[in-house]
Protein backbone atom coordinates (compact mmCIF):
# COMPACT_ATOMS: atom_id res chain seq x y z
CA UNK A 1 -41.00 25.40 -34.15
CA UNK A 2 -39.28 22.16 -33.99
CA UNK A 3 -35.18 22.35 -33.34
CA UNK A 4 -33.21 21.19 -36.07
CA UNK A 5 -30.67 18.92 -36.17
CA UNK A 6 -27.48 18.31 -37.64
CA UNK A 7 -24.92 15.30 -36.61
CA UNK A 8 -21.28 16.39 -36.13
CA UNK A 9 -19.77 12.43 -35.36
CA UNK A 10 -20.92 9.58 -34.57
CA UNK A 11 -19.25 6.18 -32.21
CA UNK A 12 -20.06 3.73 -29.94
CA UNK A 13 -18.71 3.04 -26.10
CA UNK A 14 -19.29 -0.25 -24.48
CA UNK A 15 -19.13 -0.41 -20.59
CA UNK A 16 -19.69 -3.88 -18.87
CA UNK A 17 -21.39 -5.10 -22.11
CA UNK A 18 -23.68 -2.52 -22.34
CA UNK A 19 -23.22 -1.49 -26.16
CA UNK A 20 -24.47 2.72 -26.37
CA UNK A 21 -24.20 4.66 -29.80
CA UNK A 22 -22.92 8.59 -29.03
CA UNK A 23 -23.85 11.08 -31.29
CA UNK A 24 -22.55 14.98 -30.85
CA UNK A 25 -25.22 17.17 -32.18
CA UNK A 26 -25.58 20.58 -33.15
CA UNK A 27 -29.06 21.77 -32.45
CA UNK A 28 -30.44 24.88 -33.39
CA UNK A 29 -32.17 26.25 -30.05
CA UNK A 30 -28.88 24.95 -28.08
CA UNK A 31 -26.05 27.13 -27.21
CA UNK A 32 -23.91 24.19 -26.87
CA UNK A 33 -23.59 21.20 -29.24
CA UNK A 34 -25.27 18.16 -27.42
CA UNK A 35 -23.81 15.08 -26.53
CA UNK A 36 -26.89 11.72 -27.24
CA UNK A 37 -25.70 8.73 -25.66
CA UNK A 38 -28.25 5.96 -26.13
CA UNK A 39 -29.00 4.26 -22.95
CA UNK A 40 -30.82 0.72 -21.77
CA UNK A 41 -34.57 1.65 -21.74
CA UNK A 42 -36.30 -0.23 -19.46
CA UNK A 43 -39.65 -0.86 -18.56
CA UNK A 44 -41.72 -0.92 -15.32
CA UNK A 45 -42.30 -4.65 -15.25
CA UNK A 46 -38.52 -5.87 -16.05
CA UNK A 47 -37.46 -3.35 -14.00
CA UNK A 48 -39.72 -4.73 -10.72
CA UNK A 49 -38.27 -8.09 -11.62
CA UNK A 50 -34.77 -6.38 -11.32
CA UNK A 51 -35.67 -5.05 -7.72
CA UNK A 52 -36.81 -9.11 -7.10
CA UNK A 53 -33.37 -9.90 -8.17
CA UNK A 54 -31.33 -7.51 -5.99
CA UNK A 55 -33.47 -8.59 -3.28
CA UNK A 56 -32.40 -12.05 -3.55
CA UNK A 57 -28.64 -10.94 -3.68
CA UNK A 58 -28.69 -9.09 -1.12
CA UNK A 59 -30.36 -11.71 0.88
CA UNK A 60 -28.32 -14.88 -0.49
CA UNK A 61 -25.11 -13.16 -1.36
CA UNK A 62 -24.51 -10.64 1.10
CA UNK A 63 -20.57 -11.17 1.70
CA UNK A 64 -20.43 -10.78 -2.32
CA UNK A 65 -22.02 -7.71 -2.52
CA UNK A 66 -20.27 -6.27 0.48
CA UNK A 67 -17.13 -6.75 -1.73
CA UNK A 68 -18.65 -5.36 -4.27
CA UNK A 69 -19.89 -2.45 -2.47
CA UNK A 70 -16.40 -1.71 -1.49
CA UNK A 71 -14.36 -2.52 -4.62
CA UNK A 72 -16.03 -3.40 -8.03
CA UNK A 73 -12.84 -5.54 -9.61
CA UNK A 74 -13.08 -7.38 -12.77
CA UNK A 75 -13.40 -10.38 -11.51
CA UNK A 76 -15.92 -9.96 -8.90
CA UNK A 77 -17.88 -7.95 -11.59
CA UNK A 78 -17.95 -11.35 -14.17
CA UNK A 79 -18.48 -12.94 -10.97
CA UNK A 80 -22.04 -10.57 -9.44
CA UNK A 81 -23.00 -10.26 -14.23
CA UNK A 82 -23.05 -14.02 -14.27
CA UNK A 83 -25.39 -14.78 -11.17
CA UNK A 84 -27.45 -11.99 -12.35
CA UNK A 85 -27.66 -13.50 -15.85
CA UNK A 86 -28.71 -17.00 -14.76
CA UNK A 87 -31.33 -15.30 -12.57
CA UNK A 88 -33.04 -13.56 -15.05
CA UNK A 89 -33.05 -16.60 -17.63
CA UNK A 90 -35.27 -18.65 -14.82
CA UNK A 91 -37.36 -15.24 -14.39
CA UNK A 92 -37.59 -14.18 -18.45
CA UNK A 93 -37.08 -16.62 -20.50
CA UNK A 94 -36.40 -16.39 -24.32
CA UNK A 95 -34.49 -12.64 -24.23
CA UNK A 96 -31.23 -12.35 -26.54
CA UNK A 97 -27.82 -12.87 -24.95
CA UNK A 98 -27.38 -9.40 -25.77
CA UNK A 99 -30.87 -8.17 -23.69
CA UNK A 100 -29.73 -10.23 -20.29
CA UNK A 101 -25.83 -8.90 -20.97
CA UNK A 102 -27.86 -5.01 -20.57
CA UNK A 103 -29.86 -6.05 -17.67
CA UNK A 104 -27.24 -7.35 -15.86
CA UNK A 105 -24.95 -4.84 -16.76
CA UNK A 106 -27.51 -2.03 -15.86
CA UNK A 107 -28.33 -3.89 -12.39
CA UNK A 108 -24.64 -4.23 -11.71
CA UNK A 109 -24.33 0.02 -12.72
CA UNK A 110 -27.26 0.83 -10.32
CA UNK A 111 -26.68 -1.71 -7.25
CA UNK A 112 -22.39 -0.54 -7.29
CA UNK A 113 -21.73 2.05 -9.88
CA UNK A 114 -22.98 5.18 -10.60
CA UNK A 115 -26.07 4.02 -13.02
CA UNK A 116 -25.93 5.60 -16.44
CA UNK A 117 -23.24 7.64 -15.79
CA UNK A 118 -21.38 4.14 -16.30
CA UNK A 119 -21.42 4.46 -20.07
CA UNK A 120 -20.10 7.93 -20.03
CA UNK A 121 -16.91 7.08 -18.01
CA UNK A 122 -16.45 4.67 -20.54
CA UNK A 123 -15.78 7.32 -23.01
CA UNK A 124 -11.93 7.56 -23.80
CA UNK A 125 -13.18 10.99 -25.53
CA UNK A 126 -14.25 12.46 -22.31
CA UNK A 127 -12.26 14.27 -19.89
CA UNK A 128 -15.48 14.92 -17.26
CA UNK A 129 -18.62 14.58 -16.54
CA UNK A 130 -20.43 16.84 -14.09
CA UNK A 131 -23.44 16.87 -12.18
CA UNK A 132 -24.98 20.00 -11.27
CA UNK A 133 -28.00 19.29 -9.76
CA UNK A 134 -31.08 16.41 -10.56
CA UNK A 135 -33.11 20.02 -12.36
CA UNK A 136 -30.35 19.71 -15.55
CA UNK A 137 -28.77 17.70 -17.65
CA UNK A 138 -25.40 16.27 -17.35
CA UNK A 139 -22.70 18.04 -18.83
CA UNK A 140 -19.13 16.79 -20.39
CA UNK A 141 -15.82 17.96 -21.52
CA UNK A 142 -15.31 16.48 -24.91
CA UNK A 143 -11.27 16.65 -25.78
CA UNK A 144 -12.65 17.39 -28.96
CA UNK A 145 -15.65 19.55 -29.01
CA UNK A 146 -15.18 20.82 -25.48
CA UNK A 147 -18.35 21.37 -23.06
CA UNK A 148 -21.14 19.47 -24.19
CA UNK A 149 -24.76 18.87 -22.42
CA UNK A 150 -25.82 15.12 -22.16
CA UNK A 151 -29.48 13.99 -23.08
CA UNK A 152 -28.96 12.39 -19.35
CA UNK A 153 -30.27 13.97 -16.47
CA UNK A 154 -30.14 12.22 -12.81
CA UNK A 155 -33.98 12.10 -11.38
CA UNK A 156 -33.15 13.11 -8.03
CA UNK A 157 -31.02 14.87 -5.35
CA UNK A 158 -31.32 11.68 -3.34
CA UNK A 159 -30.24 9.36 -6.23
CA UNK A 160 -26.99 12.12 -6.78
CA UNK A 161 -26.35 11.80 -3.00
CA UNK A 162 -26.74 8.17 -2.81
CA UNK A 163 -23.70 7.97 -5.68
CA UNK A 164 -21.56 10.25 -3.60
CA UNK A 165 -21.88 8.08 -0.50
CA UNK A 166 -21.16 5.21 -2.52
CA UNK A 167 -17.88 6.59 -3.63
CA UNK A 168 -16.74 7.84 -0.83
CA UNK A 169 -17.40 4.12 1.15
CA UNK A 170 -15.07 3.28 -1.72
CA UNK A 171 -12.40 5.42 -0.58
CA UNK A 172 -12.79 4.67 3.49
CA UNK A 173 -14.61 8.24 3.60
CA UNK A 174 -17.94 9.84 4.24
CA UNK A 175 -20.20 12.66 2.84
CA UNK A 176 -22.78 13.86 5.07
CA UNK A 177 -24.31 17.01 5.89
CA UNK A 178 -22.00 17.30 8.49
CA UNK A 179 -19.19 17.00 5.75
CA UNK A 180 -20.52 17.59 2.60
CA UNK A 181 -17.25 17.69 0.62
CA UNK A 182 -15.61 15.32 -0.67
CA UNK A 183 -12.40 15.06 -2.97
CA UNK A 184 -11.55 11.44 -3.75
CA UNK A 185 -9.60 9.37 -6.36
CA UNK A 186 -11.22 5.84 -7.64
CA UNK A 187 -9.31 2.60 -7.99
CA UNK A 188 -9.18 3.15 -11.74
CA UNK A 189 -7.85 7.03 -11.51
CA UNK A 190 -10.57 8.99 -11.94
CA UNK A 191 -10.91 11.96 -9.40
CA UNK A 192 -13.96 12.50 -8.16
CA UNK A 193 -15.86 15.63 -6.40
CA UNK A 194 -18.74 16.14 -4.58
CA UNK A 195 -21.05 18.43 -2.30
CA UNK A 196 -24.00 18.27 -0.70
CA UNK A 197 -26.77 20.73 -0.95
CA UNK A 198 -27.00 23.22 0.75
CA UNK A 199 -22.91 23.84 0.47
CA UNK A 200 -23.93 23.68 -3.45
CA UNK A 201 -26.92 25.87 -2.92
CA UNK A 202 -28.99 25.07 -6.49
CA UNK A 203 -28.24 20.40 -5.40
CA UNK A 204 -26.21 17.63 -4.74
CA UNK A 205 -22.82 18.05 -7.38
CA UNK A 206 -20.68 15.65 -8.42
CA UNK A 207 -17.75 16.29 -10.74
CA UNK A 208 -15.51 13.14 -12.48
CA UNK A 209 -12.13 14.40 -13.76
CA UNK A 210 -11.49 11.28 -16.09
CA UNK A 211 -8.12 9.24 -15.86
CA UNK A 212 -6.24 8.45 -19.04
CA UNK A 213 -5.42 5.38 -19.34
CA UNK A 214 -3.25 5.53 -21.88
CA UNK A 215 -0.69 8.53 -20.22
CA UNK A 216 0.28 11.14 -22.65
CA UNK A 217 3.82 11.07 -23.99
CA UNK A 218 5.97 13.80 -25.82
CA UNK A 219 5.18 12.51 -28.89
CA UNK A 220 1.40 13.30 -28.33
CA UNK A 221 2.29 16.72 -27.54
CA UNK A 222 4.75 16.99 -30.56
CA UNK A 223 1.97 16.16 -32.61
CA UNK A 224 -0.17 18.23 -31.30
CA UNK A 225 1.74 20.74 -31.45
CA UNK A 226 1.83 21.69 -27.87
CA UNK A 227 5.11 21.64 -27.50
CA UNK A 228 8.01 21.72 -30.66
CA UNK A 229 11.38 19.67 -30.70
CA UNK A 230 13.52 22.54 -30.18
CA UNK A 231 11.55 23.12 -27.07
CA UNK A 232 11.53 19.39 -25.88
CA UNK A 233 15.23 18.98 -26.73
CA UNK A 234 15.86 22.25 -24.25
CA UNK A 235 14.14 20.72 -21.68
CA UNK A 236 15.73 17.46 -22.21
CA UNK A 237 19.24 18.71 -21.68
CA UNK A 238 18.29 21.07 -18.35
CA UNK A 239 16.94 17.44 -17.12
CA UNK A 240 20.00 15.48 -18.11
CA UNK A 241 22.08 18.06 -16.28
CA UNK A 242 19.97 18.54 -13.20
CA UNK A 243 18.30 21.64 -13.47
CA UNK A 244 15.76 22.20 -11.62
CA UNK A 245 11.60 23.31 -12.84
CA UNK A 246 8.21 24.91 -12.25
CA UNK A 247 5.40 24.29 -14.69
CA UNK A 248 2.62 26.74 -14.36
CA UNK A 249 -0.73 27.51 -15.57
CA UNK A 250 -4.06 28.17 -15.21
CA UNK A 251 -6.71 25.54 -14.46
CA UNK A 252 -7.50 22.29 -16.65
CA UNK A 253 -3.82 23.58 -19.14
CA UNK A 254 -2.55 20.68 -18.84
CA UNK A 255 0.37 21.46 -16.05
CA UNK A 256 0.42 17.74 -14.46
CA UNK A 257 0.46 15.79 -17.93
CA UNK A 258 3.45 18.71 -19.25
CA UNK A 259 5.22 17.96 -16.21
CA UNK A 260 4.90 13.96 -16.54
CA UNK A 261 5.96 13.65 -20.43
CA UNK A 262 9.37 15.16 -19.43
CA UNK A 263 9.94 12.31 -17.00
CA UNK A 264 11.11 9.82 -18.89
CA UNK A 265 14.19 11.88 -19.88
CA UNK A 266 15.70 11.52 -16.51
CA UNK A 267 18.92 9.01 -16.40
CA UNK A 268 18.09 5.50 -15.56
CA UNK A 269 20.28 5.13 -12.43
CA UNK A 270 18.56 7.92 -10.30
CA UNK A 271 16.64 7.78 -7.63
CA UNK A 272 13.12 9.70 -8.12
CA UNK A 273 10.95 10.38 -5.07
CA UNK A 274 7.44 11.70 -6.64
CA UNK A 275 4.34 13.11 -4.09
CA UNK A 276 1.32 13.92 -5.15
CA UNK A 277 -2.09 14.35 -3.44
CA UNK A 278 -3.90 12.34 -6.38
CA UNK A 279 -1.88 9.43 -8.29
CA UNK A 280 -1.59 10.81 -11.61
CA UNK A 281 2.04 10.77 -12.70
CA UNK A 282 3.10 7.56 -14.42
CA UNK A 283 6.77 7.11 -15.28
CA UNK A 284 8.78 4.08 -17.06
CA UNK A 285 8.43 1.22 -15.08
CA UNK A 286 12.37 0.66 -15.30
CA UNK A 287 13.18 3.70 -13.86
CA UNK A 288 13.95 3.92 -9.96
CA UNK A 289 10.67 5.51 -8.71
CA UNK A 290 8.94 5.56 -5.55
CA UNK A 291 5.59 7.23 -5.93
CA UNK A 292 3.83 9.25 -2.84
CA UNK A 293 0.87 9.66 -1.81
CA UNK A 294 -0.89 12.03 0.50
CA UNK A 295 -4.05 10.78 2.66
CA UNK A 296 -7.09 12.88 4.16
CA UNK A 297 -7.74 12.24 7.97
CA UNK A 298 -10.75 9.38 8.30
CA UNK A 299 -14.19 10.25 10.08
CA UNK A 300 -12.55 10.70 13.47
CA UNK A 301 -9.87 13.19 12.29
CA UNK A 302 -6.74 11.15 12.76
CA UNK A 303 -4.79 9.28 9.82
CA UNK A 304 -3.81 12.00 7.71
CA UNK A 305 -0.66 12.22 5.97
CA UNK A 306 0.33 15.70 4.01
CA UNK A 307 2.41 16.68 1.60
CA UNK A 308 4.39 18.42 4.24
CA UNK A 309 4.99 15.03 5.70
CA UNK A 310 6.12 13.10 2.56
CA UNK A 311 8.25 16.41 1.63
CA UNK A 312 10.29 15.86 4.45
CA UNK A 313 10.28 12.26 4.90
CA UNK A 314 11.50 12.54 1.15
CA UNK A 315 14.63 14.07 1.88
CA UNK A 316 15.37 10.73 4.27
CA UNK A 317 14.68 8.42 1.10
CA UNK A 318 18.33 9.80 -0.50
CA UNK A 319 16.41 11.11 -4.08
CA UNK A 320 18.15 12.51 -7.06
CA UNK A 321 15.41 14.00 -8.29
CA UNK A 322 11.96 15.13 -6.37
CA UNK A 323 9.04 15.75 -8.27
CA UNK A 324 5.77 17.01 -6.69
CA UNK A 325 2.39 17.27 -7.98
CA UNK A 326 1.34 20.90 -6.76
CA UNK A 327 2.85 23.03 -4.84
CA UNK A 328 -0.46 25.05 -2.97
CA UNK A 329 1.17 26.03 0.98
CA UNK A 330 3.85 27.93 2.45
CA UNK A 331 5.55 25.03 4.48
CA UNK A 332 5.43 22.32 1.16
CA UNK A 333 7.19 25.84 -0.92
CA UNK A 334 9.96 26.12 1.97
CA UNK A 335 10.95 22.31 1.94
CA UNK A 336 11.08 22.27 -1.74
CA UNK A 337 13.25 25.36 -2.20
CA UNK A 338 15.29 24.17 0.55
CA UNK A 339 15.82 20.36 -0.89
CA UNK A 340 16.63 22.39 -4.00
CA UNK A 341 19.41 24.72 -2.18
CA UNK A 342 20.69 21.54 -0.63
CA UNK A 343 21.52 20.16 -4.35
CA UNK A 344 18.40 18.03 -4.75
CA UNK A 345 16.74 18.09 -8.32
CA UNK A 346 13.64 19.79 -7.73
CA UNK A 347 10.43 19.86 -10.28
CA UNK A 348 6.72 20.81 -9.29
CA UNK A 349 3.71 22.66 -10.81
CA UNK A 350 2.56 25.25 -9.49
CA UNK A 351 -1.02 27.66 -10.71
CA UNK A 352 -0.34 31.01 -11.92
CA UNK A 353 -0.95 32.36 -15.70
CA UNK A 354 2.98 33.49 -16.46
CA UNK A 355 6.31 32.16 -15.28
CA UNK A 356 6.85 36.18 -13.69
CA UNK A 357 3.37 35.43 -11.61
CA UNK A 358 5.27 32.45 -10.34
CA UNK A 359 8.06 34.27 -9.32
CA UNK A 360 5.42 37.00 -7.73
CA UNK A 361 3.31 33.73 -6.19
CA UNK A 362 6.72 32.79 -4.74
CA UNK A 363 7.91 36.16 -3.29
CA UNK A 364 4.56 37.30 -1.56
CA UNK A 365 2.29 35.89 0.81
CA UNK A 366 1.39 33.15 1.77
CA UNK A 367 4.53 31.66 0.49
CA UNK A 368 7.00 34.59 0.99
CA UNK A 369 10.30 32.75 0.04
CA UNK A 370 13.81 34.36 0.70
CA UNK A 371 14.80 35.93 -3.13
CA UNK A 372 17.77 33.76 -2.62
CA UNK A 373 15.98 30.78 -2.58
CA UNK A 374 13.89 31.58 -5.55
CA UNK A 375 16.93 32.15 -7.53
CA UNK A 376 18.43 28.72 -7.24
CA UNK A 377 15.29 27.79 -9.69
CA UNK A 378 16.56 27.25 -12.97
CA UNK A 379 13.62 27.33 -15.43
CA UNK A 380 9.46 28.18 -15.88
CA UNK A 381 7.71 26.36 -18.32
CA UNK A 382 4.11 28.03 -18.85
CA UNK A 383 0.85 25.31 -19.89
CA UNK A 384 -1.59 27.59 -21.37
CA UNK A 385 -5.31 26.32 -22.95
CA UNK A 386 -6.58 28.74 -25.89
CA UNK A 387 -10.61 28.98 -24.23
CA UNK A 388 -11.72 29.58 -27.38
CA UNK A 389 -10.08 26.57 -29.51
CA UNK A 390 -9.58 24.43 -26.52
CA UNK A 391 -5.99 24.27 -28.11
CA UNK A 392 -3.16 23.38 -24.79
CA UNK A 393 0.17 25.04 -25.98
CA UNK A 394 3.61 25.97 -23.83
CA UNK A 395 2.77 29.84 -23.36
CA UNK A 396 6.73 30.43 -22.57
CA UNK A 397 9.71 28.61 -21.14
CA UNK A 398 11.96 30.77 -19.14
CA UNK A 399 15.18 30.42 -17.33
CA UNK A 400 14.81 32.49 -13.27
CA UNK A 401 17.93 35.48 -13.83
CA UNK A 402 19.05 38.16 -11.15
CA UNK A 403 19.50 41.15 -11.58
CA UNK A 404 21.28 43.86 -9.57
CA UNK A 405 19.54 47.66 -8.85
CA UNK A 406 21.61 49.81 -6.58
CA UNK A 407 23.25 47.47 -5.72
CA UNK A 408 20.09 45.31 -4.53
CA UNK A 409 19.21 41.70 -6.42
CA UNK A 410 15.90 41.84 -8.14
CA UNK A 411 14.29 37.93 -9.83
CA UNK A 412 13.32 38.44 -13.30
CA UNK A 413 12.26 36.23 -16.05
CA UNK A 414 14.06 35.92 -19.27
CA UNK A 415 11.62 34.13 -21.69
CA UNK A 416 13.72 31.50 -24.08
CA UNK A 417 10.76 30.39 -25.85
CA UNK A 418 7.41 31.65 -26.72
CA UNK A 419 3.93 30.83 -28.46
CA UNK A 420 3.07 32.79 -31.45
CA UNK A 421 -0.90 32.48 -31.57
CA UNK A 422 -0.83 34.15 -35.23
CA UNK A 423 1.39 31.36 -36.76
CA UNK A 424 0.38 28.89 -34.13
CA UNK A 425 4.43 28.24 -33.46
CA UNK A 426 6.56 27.94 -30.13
CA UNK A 427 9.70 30.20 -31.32
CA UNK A 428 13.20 30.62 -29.90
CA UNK A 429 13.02 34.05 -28.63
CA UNK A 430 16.86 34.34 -27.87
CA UNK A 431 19.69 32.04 -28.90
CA UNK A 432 22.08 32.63 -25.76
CA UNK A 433 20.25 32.03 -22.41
CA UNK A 434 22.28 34.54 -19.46
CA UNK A 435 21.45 31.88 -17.09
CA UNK A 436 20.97 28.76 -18.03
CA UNK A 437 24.10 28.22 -20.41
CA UNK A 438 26.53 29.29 -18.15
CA UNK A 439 24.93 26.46 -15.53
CA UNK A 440 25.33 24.03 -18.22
CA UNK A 441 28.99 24.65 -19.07
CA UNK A 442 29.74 24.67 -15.55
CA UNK A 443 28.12 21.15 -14.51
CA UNK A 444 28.58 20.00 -17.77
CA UNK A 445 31.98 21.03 -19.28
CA UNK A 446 30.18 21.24 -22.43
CA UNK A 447 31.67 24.77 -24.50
CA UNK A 448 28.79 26.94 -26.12
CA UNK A 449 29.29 24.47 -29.57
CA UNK A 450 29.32 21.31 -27.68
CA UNK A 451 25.73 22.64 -26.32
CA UNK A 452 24.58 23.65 -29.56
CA UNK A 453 25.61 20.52 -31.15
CA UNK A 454 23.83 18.42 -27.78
CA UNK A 455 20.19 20.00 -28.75
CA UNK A 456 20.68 19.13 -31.68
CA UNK A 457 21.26 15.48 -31.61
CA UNK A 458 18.72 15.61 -28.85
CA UNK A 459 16.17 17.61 -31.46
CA UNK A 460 17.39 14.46 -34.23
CA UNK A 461 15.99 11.68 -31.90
CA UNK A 462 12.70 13.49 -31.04
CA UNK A 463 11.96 14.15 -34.41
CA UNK A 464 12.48 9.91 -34.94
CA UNK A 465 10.49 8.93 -32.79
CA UNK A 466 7.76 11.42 -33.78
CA UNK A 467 8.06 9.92 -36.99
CA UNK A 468 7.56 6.78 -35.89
CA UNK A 469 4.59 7.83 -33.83
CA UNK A 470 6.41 6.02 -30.60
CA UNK A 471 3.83 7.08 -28.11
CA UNK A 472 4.76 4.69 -25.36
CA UNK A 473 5.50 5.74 -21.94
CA UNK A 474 7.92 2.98 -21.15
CA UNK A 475 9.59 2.69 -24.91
CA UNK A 476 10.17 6.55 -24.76
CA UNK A 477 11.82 6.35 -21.62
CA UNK A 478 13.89 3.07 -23.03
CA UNK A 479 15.01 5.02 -25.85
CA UNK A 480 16.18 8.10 -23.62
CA UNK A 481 17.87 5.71 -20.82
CA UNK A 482 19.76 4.31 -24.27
CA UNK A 483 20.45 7.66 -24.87
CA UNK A 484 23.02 7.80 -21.95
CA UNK A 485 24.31 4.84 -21.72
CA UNK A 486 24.56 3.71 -25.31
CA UNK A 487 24.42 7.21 -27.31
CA UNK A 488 26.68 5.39 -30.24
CA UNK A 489 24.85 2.54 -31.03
CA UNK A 490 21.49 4.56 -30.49
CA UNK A 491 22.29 6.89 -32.80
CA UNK A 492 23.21 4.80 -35.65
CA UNK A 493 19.67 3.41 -35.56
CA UNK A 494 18.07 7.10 -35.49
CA UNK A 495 20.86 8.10 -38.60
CA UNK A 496 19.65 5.46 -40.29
CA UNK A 497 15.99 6.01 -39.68
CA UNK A 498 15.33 2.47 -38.02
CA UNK A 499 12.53 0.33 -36.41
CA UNK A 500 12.36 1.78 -32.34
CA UNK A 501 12.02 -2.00 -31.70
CA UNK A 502 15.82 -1.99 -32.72
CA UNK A 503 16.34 -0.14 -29.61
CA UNK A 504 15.84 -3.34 -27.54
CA UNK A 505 18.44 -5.05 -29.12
CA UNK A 506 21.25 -2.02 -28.44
């Protein structure tokens, strides 16, 4: 019996020229809904002529393709399409514009690229796109419809391999049998992993965890409902006052991009040291940052450069405010706690399901941190991603208290906000924190009113430029650097319900 099928959207996705129409389908023999891209079919004869043409490149253009091989830029790609073009007008002549743009396009995926999978990168819907093996199809995370299988299936292990290797020349790495793993990040963001059978005993893998290119801001997650202003404005404050934060979660919740939409609230005229093991924190370009990165050891073993190493070099670089991308070993835990005890403004992520597993995680081995330590951490915000809905929501945000049982301290965690799943809302849970308050008033000088009144100003401008849909890293951190340094005149033009662009002229 014949599947049936019905058509849930419908849009196209252009890479290099290549124009491909993507349909998600729900088909009735399919536990999943399938993802149809259409892609170039091409026949055995224009494909041989193809092969002719690479020959030729290779042979005439070798120092060109050598670039290529090792960085496909935008202008070297116009460059390698246009050769490629006028070649194939001499070979077959009389095809459409739009026929030679998909040749050459589909010569320049296979020769440098990573052949159709080309046209799904190009997908601004897609999060990733994995590879299990050349015996299935391609699958994808849709940030709409979630896992989806492809209609795309790489022919063989050889072909997966060969698109490893090429990545990893990218990169100044190898993949071998010898090393079969490989954990790399492209020019353009994307992170990609890969093994080598028989590491990945059913084939070759390789996994693509999709850069944004457009980062996402706190108005994205106000309007998604991830996080709510009362929330945001909470945070804001602890930030303008130095306080120092985990965010947690489990894998894929979102803990990187929670952790990067809060950093445009921190005041224009500190220093910010961030480290990371993959670029993926992007912050106002105003603001004084110095991003760090850490770099695997090369084929010989020598080279490599940890977070460890930045960590401490860091605390050299005179920071106000450190933020790292993951927190995963014992001796990156004790620098960070220690930078924090030294009156550095710490912030990191860290993966456990619950801000009391983090303070668990951070008691007992590996990490094993002195309770005194721990307790200099001010607050635990939780990323959590509903499985079922694919909905990312703030689980809990919670402020690290002490707590004293015969006489011995105890870490607890005192949950300020929380998630409600049955009314989909993040709720104050308590009005007076024991903690964090008390911290506030002390670096602050602000009474319990003057806080009150603080969030709520704070709360005032979120809710503006959510209204405004200002989803702009750079013009959200603008309007927050205005914040400090021209609250009066910025808050006449949120009163009033102004243009953001007005914000410029303050």
């Amino acid at each position: 019996m014949e599947a049936k099928q019905e058509q849930i959207d419908s849009y196209d996705v252009v890479s290099d020229g290549i124009v491909s129409n993507i349909k998600i389908l729900r088909v009735s023999n399919k536990f999943t809904m399938v993802y149809h891209a259409d892609v170039p079919v091409i026949d055995a004869g224009t494909r041989a002529i193809l092969s002719e043409i690479r020959t030729q490149l290779i042979r005439e253009e070798s120092s060109k393709i050598q670039r290529l091989s090792e960085s496909t830029g935008p202008a070297l790609k116009i460059e390698f399409l246009d050769l490629v073009t006028v070649k194939l007008k001499n070979l077959m002549p009389g095809l459409s514009d739009r026929v030679y743009i998909t040749l050459s396009a589909t010569l320049l995926h296979e020769m440098f690229g990573l052949g159709v999978l080309e046209i799904l990168d190009m997908d601004a819907n897609l999060e990733e796109i994995v590879v299990n093996d050349s015996k299935t199809n391609v699958m994808v995370y849709h940030r709409k419809y979630g896992w989806l299988e492809t209609n795309i299936r790489i022919e063989t292990e050889n072909r997966i391999e060969s698109y490893a290797e090429q990545i990893a020349r990218k990169v100044g790495r190898q993949i071998t049998t010898l090393s079969p793993l490989l954990d790399a990040q492209l020019i353009n963001g994307d992170r990609v992993n890969a093994t080598l059978f028989p590491v990945s005993f059913h084939g070759n893998t390789l996994d693509i965890r999709k850069f944004r290119a457009e980062p996402w801001t706190i108005v994205d997650f106000l309007r998604t409902k991830t996080l709510s202003p009362a929330l945001v404005a909470f945070v804001w404050q602890a930030i303008q006052y130095e306080l120092s934060m985990i965010v947690t979660g489990g894998t894929a919740s979102g803990k990187t991009s929670l952790l990067n939409v809060f950093m445009p609230f921190i005041p224009p005229n500190q220093r910010i040291i961030t480290i990371e093991d993959t670029n993926e924190l992007v912050l106002p370009n105003f603001l004084h940052w110095v991003p760090l990165v850490t770099r695997q050891p090369n084929s010989e073993g020598k080279g490599q450069v940890t977070m460890l190493d930045l960590l401490i070099n860091s605390l050299r670089m005179r920071p106000d405010r450190i933020v790292v991308g993951e927190i995963r070993k014992k001796d990156d835990a004790e620098t960070l706690f220690e930078a924090l005890m030294t009156g550095h403004s710490v912030y990191a992520t860290l993966h456990a399901e619950t801000a009391q597993q983090v303070v668990k995680r951070l008691l007992s081995e590996p990490i094993n941190l002195p309770d005194i330590e721990i307790s200099a951490l001010d607050l635990i915000i939780t990323a959590f991603r509903q499985r079922k809905s694919g909905k990312r929501r703030v689980l809990e945000l919670a402020e690290v208290t002490e707590h004293y049982v015969a006489g011995k301290m105890e870490l607890k965690t005192n949950n300020l906000f929380e998630w409600k799943p049955r009314t989909d809302q993040i709720e104050r849970t308590i009005n007076v924190s024991q903690k964090i308050e008390n911290k506030l008033e002390l670096y602050s000088g602000l009474t319990h009113e003057e806080v009150k009144a603080d969030l709520d100003e704070k709360e005032l401008v979120l809710n503006w430029l959510a209204a405004h849909n200002v989803n702009s890293v750079n013009k959200i951190g603008q309007v927050a650097s205005t914040y400090y340094t021209k609250k009066e005149e910025l808050m006449k033009i949120v009163s009033s319900n102004g243009d953001p662009e007005q914000v410029e002229m303050v």
